[in-house]
Protein backbone atom coordinates (compact mmCIF):
# COMPACT_ATOMS: atom_id res chain seq x y z
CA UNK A 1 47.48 53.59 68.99
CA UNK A 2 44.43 55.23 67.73
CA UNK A 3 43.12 58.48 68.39
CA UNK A 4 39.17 58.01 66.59
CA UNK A 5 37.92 57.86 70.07
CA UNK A 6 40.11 60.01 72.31
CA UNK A 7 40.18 58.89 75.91
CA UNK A 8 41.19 61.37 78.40
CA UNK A 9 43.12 59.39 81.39
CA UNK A 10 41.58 59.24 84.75
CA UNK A 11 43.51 61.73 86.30
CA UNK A 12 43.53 65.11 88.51
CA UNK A 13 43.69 67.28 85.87
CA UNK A 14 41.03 65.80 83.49
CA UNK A 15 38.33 65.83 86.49
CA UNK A 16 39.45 69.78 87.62
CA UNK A 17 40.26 71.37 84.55
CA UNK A 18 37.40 72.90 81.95
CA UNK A 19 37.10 71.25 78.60
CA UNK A 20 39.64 71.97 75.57
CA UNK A 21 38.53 74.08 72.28
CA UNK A 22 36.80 72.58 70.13
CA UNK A 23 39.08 71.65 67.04
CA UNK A 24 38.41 70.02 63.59
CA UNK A 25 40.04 67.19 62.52
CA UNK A 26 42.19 67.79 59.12
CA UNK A 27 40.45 67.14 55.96
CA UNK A 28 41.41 67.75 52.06
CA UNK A 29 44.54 69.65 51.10
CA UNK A 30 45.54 72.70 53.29
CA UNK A 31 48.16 75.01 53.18
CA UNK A 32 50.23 77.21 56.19
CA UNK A 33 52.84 79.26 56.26
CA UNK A 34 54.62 76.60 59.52
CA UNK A 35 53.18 73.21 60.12
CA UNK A 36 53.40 71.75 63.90
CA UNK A 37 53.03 68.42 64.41
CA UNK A 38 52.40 67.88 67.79
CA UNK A 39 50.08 69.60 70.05
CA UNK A 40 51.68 69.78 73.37
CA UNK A 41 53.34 72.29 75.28
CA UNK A 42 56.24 72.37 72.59
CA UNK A 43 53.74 72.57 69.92
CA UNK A 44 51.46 75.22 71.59
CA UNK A 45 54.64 77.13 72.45
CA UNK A 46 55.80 77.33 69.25
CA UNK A 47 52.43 78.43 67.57
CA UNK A 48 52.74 81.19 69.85
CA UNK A 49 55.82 82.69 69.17
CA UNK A 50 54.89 82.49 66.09
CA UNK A 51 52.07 84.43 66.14
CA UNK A 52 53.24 87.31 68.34
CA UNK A 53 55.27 87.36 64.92
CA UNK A 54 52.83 87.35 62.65
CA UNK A 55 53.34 83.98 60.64
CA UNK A 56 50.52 81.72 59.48
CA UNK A 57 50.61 78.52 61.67
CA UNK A 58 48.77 75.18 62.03
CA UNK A 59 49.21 72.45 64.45
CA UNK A 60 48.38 68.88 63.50
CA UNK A 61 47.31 66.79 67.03
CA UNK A 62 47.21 63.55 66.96
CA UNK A 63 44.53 63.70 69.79
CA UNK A 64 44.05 66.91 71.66
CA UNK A 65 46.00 69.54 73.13
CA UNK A 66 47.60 68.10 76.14
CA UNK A 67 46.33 64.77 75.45
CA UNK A 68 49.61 62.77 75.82
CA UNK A 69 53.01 63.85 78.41
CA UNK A 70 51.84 67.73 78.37
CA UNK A 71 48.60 67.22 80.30
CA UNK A 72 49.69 63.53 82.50
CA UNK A 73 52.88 64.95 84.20
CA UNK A 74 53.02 66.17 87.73
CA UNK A 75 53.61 69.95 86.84
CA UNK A 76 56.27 70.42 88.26
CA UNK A 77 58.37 73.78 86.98
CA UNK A 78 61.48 73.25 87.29
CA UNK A 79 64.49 75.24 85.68
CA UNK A 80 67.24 72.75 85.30
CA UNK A 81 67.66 69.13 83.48
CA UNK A 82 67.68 66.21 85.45
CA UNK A 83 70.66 65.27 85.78
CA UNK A 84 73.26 67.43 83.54
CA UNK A 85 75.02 70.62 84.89
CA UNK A 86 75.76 73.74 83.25
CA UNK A 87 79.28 72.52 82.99
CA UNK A 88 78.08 69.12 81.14
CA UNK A 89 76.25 71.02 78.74
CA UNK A 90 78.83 73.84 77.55
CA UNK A 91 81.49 70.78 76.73
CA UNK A 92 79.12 68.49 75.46
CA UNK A 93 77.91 71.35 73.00
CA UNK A 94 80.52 74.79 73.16
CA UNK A 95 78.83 78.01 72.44
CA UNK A 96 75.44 76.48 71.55
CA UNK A 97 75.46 74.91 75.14
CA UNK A 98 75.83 78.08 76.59
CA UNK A 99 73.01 79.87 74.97
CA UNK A 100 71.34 76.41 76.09
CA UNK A 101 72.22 77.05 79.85
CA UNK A 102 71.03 80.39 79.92
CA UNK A 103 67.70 79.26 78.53
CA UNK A 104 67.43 76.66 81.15
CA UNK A 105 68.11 79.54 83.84
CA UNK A 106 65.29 81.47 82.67
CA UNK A 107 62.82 78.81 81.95
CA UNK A 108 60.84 78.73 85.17
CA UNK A 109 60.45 82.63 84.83
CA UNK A 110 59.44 82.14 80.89
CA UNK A 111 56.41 79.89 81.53
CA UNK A 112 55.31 82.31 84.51
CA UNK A 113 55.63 84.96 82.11
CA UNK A 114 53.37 83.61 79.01
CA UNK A 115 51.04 82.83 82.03
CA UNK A 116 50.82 86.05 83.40
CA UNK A 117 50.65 88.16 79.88
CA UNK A 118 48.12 85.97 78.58
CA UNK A 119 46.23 85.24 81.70
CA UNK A 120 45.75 81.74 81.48
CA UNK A 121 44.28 80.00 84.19
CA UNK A 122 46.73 77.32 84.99
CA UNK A 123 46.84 77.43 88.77
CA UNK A 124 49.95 78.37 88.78
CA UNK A 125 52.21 79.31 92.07
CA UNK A 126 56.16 80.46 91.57
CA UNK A 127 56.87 78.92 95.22
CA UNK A 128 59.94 77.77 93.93
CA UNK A 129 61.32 74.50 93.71
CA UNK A 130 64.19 72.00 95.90
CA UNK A 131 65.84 69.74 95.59
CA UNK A 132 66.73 67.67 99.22
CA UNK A 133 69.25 65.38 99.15
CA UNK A 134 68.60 61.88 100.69
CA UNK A 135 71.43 61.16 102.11
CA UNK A 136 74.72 62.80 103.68
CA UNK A 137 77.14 62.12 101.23
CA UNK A 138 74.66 63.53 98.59
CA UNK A 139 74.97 67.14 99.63
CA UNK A 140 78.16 66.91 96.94
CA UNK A 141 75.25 66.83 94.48
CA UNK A 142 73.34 70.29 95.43
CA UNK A 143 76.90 71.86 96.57
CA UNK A 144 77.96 71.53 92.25
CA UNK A 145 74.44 72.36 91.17
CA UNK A 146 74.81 75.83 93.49
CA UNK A 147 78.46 76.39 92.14
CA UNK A 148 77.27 76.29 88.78
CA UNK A 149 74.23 77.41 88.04
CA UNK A 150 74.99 80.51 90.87
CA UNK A 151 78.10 81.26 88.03
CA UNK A 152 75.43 81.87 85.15
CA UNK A 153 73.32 84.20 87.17
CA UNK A 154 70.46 81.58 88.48
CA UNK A 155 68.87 82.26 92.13
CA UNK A 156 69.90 79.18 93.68
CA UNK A 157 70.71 78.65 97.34
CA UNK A 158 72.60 75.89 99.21
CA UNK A 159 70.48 74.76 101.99
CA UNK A 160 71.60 72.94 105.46
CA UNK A 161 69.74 69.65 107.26
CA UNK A 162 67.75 72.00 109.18
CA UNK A 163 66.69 75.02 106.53
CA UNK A 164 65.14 71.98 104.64
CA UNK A 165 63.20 70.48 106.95
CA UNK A 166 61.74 73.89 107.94
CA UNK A 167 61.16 74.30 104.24
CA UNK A 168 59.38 70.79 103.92
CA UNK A 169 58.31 69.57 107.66
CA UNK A 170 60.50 66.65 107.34
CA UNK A 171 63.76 65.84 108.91
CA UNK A 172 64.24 62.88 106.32
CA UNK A 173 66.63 65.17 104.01
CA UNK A 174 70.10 65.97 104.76
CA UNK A 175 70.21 69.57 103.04
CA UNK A 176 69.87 70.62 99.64
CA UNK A 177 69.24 73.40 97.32
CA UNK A 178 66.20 75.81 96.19
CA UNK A 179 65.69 77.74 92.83
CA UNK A 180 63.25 80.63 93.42
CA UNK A 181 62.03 80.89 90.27
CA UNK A 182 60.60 77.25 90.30
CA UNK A 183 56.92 76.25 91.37
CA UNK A 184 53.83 74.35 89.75
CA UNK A 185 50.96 74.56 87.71
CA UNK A 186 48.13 72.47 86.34
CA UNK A 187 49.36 71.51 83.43
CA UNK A 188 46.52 70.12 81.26
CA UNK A 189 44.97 73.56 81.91
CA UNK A 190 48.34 75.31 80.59
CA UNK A 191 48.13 73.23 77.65
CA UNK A 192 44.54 73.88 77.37
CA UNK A 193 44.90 77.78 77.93
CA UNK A 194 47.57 77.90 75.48
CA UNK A 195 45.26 76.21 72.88
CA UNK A 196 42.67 78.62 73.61
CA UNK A 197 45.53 81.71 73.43
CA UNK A 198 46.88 80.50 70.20
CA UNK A 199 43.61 80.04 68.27
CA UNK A 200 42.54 83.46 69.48
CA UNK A 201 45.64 84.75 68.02
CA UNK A 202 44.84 83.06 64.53
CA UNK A 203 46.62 79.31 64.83
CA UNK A 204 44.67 76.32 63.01
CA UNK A 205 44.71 73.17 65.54
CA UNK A 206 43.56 70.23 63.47
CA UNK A 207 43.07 67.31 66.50
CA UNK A 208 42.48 63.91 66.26
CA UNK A 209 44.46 63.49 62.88
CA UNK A 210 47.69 61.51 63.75
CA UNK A 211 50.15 62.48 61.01
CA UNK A 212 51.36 59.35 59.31
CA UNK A 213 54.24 61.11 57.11
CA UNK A 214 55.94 64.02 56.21
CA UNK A 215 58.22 64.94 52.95
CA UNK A 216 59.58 67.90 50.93
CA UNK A 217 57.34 67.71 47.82
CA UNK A 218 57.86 71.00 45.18
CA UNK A 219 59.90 73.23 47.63
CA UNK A 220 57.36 72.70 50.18
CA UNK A 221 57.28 70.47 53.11
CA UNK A 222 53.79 68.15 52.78
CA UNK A 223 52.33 66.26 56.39
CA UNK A 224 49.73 63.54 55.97
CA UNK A 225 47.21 62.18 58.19
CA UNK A 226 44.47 59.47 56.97
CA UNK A 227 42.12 62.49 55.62
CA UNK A 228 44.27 65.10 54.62
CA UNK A 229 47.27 67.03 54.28
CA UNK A 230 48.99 70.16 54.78
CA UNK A 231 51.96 71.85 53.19
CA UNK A 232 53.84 74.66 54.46
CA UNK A 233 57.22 76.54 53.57
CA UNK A 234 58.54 75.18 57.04
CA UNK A 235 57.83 72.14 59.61
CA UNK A 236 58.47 71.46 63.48
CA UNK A 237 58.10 68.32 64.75
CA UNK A 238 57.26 68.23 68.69
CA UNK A 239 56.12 64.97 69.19
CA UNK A 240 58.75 63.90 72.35
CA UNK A 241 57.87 60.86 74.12
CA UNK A 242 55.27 59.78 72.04
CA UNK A 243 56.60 60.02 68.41
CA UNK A 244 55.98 56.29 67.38
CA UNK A 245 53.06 56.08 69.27
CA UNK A 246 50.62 56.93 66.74
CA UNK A 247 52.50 56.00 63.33
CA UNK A 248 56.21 54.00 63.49
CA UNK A 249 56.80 55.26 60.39
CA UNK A 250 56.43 59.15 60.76
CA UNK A 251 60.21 59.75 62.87
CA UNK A 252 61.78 56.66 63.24
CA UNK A 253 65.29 58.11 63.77
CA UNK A 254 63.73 60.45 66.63
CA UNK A 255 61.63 57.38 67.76
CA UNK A 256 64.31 55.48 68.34
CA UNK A 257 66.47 57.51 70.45
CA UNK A 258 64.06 58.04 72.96
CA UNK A 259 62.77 55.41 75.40
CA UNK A 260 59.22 56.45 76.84
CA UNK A 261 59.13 55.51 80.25
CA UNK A 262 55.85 55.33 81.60
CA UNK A 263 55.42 57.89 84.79
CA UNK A 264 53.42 57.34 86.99
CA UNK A 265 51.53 60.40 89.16
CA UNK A 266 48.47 60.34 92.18
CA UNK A 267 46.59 62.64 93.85
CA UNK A 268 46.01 62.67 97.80
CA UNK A 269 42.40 63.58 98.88
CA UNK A 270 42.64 67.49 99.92
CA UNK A 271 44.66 67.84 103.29
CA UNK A 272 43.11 69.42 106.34
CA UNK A 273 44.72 72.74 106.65
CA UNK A 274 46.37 71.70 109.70
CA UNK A 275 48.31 69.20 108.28
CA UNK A 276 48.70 70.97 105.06
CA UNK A 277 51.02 73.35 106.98
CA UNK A 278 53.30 71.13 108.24
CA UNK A 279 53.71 69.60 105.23
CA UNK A 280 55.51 71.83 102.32
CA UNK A 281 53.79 75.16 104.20
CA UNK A 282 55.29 77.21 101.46
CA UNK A 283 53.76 74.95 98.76
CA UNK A 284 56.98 74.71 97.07
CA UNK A 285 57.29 72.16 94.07
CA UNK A 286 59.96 69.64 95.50
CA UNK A 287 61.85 66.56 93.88
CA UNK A 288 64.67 65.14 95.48
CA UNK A 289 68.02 63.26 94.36
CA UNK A 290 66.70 59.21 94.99
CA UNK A 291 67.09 57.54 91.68
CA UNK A 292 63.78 56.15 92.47
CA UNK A 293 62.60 59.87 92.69
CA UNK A 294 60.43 61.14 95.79
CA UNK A 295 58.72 64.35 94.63
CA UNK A 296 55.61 66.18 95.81
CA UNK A 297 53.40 69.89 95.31
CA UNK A 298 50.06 70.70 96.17
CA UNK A 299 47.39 71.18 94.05
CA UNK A 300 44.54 74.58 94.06
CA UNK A 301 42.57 72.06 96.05
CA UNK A 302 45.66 71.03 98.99
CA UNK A 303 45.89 67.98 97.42
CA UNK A 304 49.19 66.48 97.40
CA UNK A 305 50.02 65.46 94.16
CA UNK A 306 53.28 62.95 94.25
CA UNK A 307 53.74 59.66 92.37
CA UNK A 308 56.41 56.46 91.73
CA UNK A 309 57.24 54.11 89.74
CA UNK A 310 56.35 49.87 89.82
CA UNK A 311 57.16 47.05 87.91
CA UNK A 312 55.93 43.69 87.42
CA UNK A 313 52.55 41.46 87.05
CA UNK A 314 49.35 42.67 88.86
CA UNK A 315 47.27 45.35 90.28
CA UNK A 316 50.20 48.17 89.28
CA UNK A 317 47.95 50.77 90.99
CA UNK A 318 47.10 49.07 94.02
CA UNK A 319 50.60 48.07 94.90
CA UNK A 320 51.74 51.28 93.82
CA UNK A 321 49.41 53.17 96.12
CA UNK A 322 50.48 50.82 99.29
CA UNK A 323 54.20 51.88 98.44
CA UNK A 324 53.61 55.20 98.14
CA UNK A 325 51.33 55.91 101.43
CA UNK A 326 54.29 54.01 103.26
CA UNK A 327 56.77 56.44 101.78
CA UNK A 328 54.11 59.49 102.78
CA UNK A 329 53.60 58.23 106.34
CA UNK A 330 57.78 57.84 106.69
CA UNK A 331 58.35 61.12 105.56
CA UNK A 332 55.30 62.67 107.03
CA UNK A 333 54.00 60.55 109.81
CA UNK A 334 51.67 63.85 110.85
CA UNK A 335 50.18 63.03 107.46
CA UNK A 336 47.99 60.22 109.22
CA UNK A 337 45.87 57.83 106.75
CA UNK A 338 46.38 58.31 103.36
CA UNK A 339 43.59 57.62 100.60
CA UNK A 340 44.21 58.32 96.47
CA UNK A 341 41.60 60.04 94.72
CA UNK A 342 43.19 59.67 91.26
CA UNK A 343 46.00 57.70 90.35
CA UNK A 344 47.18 57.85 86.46
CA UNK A 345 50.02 57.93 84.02
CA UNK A 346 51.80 58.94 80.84
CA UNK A 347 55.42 58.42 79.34
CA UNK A 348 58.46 60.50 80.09
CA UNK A 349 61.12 60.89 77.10
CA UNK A 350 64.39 59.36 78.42
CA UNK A 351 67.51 59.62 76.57
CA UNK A 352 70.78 57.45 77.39
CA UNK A 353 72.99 60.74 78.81
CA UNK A 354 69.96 62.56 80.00
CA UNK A 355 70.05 65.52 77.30
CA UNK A 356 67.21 66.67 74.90
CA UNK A 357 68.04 66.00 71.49
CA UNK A 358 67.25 68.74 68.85
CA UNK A 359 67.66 68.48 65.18
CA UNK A 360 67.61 69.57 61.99
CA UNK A 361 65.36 67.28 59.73
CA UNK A 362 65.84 69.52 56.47
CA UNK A 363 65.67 73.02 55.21
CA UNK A 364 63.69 75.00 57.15
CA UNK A 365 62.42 71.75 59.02
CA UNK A 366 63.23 70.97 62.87
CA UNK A 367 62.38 69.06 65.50
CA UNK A 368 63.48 67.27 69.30
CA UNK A 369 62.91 64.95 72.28
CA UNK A 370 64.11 63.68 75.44
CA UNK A 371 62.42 65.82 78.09
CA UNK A 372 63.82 63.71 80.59
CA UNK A 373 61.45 64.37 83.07
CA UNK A 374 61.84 68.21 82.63
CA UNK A 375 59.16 69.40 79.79
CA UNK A 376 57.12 72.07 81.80
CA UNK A 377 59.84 74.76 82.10
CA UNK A 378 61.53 73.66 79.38
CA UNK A 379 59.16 73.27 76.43
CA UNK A 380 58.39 77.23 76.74
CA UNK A 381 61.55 78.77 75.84
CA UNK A 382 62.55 76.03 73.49
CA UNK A 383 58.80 76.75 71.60
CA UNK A 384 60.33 80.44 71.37
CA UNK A 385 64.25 79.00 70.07
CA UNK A 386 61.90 76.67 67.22
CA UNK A 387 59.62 79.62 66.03
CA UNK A 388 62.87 81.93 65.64
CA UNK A 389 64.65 78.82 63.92
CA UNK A 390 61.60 78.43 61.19
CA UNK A 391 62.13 82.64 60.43
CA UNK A 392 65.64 82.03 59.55
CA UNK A 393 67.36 83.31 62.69
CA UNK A 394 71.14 82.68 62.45
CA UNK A 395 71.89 79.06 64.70
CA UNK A 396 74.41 81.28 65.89
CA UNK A 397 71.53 83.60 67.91
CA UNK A 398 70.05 80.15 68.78
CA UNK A 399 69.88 78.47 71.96
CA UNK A 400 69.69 75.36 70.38
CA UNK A 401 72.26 72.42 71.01
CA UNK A 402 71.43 71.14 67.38
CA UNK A 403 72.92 67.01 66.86
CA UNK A 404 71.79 64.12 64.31
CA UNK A 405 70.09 61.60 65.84
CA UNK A 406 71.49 58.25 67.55
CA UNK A 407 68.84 55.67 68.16
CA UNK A 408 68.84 53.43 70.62
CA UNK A 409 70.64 49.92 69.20
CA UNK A 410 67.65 47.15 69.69
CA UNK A 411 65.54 49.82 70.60
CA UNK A 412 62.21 47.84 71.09
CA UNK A 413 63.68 45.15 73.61
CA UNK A 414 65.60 47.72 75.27
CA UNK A 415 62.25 49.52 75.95
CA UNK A 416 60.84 46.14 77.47
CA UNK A 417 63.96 45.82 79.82
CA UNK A 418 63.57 49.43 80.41
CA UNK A 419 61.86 48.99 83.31
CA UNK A 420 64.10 46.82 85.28
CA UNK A 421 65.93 49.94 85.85
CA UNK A 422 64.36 50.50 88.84
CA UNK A 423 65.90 47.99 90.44
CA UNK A 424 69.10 49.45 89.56
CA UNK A 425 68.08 52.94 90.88
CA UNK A 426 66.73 51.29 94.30
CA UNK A 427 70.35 49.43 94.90
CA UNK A 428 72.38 53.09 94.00
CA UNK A 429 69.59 54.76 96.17
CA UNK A 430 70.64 52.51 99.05
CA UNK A 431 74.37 53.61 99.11
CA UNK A 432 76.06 56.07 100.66
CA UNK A 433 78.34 58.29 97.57
């Protein structure tokens, strides 16, 4: 993939949201204090804690800021992973997984907060977010996910059959469960705003230079892109979903344990504000338990903003459009006829159990991946973890789950088959647990 010519999907966010800051590309030999590669939310997040510290940062972008997973997703703010528990976490990583689930609890709340005290303009609502569960036997699901997260202090609330379809204007749901401190944003204009907030505070973003390596060269860690490089005393790599996009060789180990999935996310013309009431009337960010996920929030405009996923030869959009305004009708039939302003997509970091992975590439060096579907919320308070890791902070003050990397065994025919995994989630999504 190049990025000479950057090419901004066709999607919501790219038609609503105001141009990004101009940056230069990297040329001749630099030098920073931190080097970032990787200017999305993780990236931008970690600049800024950073800088509310006082320590010399630069960001090296392959594209632009919110150019890949950062600016595609569905915003969606959501303070939990996608499928692990509190209880997963702590015995998959002991203390570390603790400090993990508390960061996770306050997530939701962390974004709002950078929001608020920096006054970006992402469109942002704290509605909260649910989870409904799609069928009876399901309500196990949100019944654990209360019992847990409710023990490490998170607002969560079971909810019954009829609570959620007052909450969503559907009766499709059998009951589920609502974090309060969830809700939605725009989130190429996040990533945007940050990039604006972090170069006002001092940060050098160098776009459009895809860094092609990194190594430790005279105490100092060296990144190098086809014009330049950089050196710096430390190094965090946030490049998720798409780090062997740009250059196989730059983290093959992190690469290669995360499959990028490609997501795929539309946009409803704006609802009358009729319907628009009956539908999600408190505008609450909602994703539900169907392996084959149904998920929905409204946009500034009353949009609806939802998506799916589709496999096979063909017209993917067209056919993915017909599925999805059958699914809207079903669960909505006030919703009436459907038409897609912008339909668009963008990969998704996938790991085989579900969990980021966060590592330790050398002294003073770090980086992760595997958002699973969860990067909004998440990517904020891990930004914070990374920029205390790079000052020397003990790992036992971290809330950082650090592992080695495991790569995915046949890792580039597994990410063709990848895809057939749908059909899997479809047949689970069909029984009863």
């Amino acid at each position: 993939m190049s990025s000479n010519a950057v090419r901004w999907p066709i999607s919501l966010w790219a038609a609503v949201t105001p141009s990004g800051p101009d940056c230069p590309e990297l040329t001749g030999a630099q030098q920073a204090d931190v080097v970032i590669i990787g200017g999305g939310f993780t990236g931008l997040s970690t600049a800024l804690h950073l800088r509310e510290a006082n320590v010399d940062v630069a960001i090296v972008e392959a594209a632009e800021p919110g150019w890949g997973a950062s600016g595609r997703n569905n915003g969606q703010v959501i303070p939990t992973l996608s499928r692990p528990d509190p209880e997963d976490i702590i015995a998959k990583h002991g203390a570390a997984g603790e400090r993990f689930v508390a960061l996770l609890r306050d997530s939701a709340s962390t974004l709002f907060d950078i929001v608020g005290r920096y006054d970006i303009a992402a469109e942002h609502e704290q509605s909260g977010w649910i989870q409904p569960v799609h069928s009876p036997g399901r309500i196990k699901i949100a019944e654990r996910r209360v019992r847990q997260w409710s023990k490490f202090g998170a607002p969560v609330e079971l909810l019954s059959r009829d609570e959620v379809r007052d909450m969503l204007g559907s009766d499709t749901w059998f009951g589920g469960f609502w974090n309060r401190t969830g809700g939605h944003i725009n989130p190429l204009a996040l990533a945007r705003g940050l990039a604006r907030t972090v170069l006002g505070l001092g940060v050098r973003i160098y776009a459009r230079s895809p860094a092609t390596s990194f190594e430790r060269r005279g105490g100092k860690w060296v990144v190098k892109t086809e014009r330049g490089e950089i050196s710096g005393r430390a190094l965090v790599v946030a490049t998720n979903a798409y780090s062997g996009e740009f250059s196989t060789s730059l983290v093959p180990d992190i690469a290669h344990e995360v499959m990028p999935v490609l997501s795929w996310q539309m946009a409803t013309q704006p609802l009358s504000d009729n319907v628009r009431k009956t539908i999600i009337p408190g505008r609450l960010a909602m994703s539900d338990t169907h392996g084959e996920l149904y998920f929905a929030r409204y946009d500034a405009r009353n949009r609806l903003v939802t998506g799916g996923a589709v496999i096979g030869p063909g017209d993917k959009a067209a056919r993915l459009k017909a599925r999805v305004t059958e699914r809207l009708q079903r669960l909505w039939p006030q919703i009436g006829d459907i038409s897609f302003d912008y339909v668009w997509n963008g990969y998704v970091g996938m790991t085989s159990d579900f969990l980021p992975r966060i590592h330790r590439l050398g002294p003073n060096a770090f980086g992760w991946t595997g958002c699973n579907g969860r990067a909004v919320a998440l990517t904020m308070p891990l930004g914070r973890e990374l920029a205390k890791a790079v000052q020397g902070v003990p790992e036992s003050e971290l809330a950082l789950p650090f592992t080695e990397p495991v790569t995915i065994p046949a890792h580039g025919l597994m990410r063709k088959l990848a895809p057939l995994m749908l059909l899997v989630y479809r047949r689970r999504d069909a029984r009863e647990m």
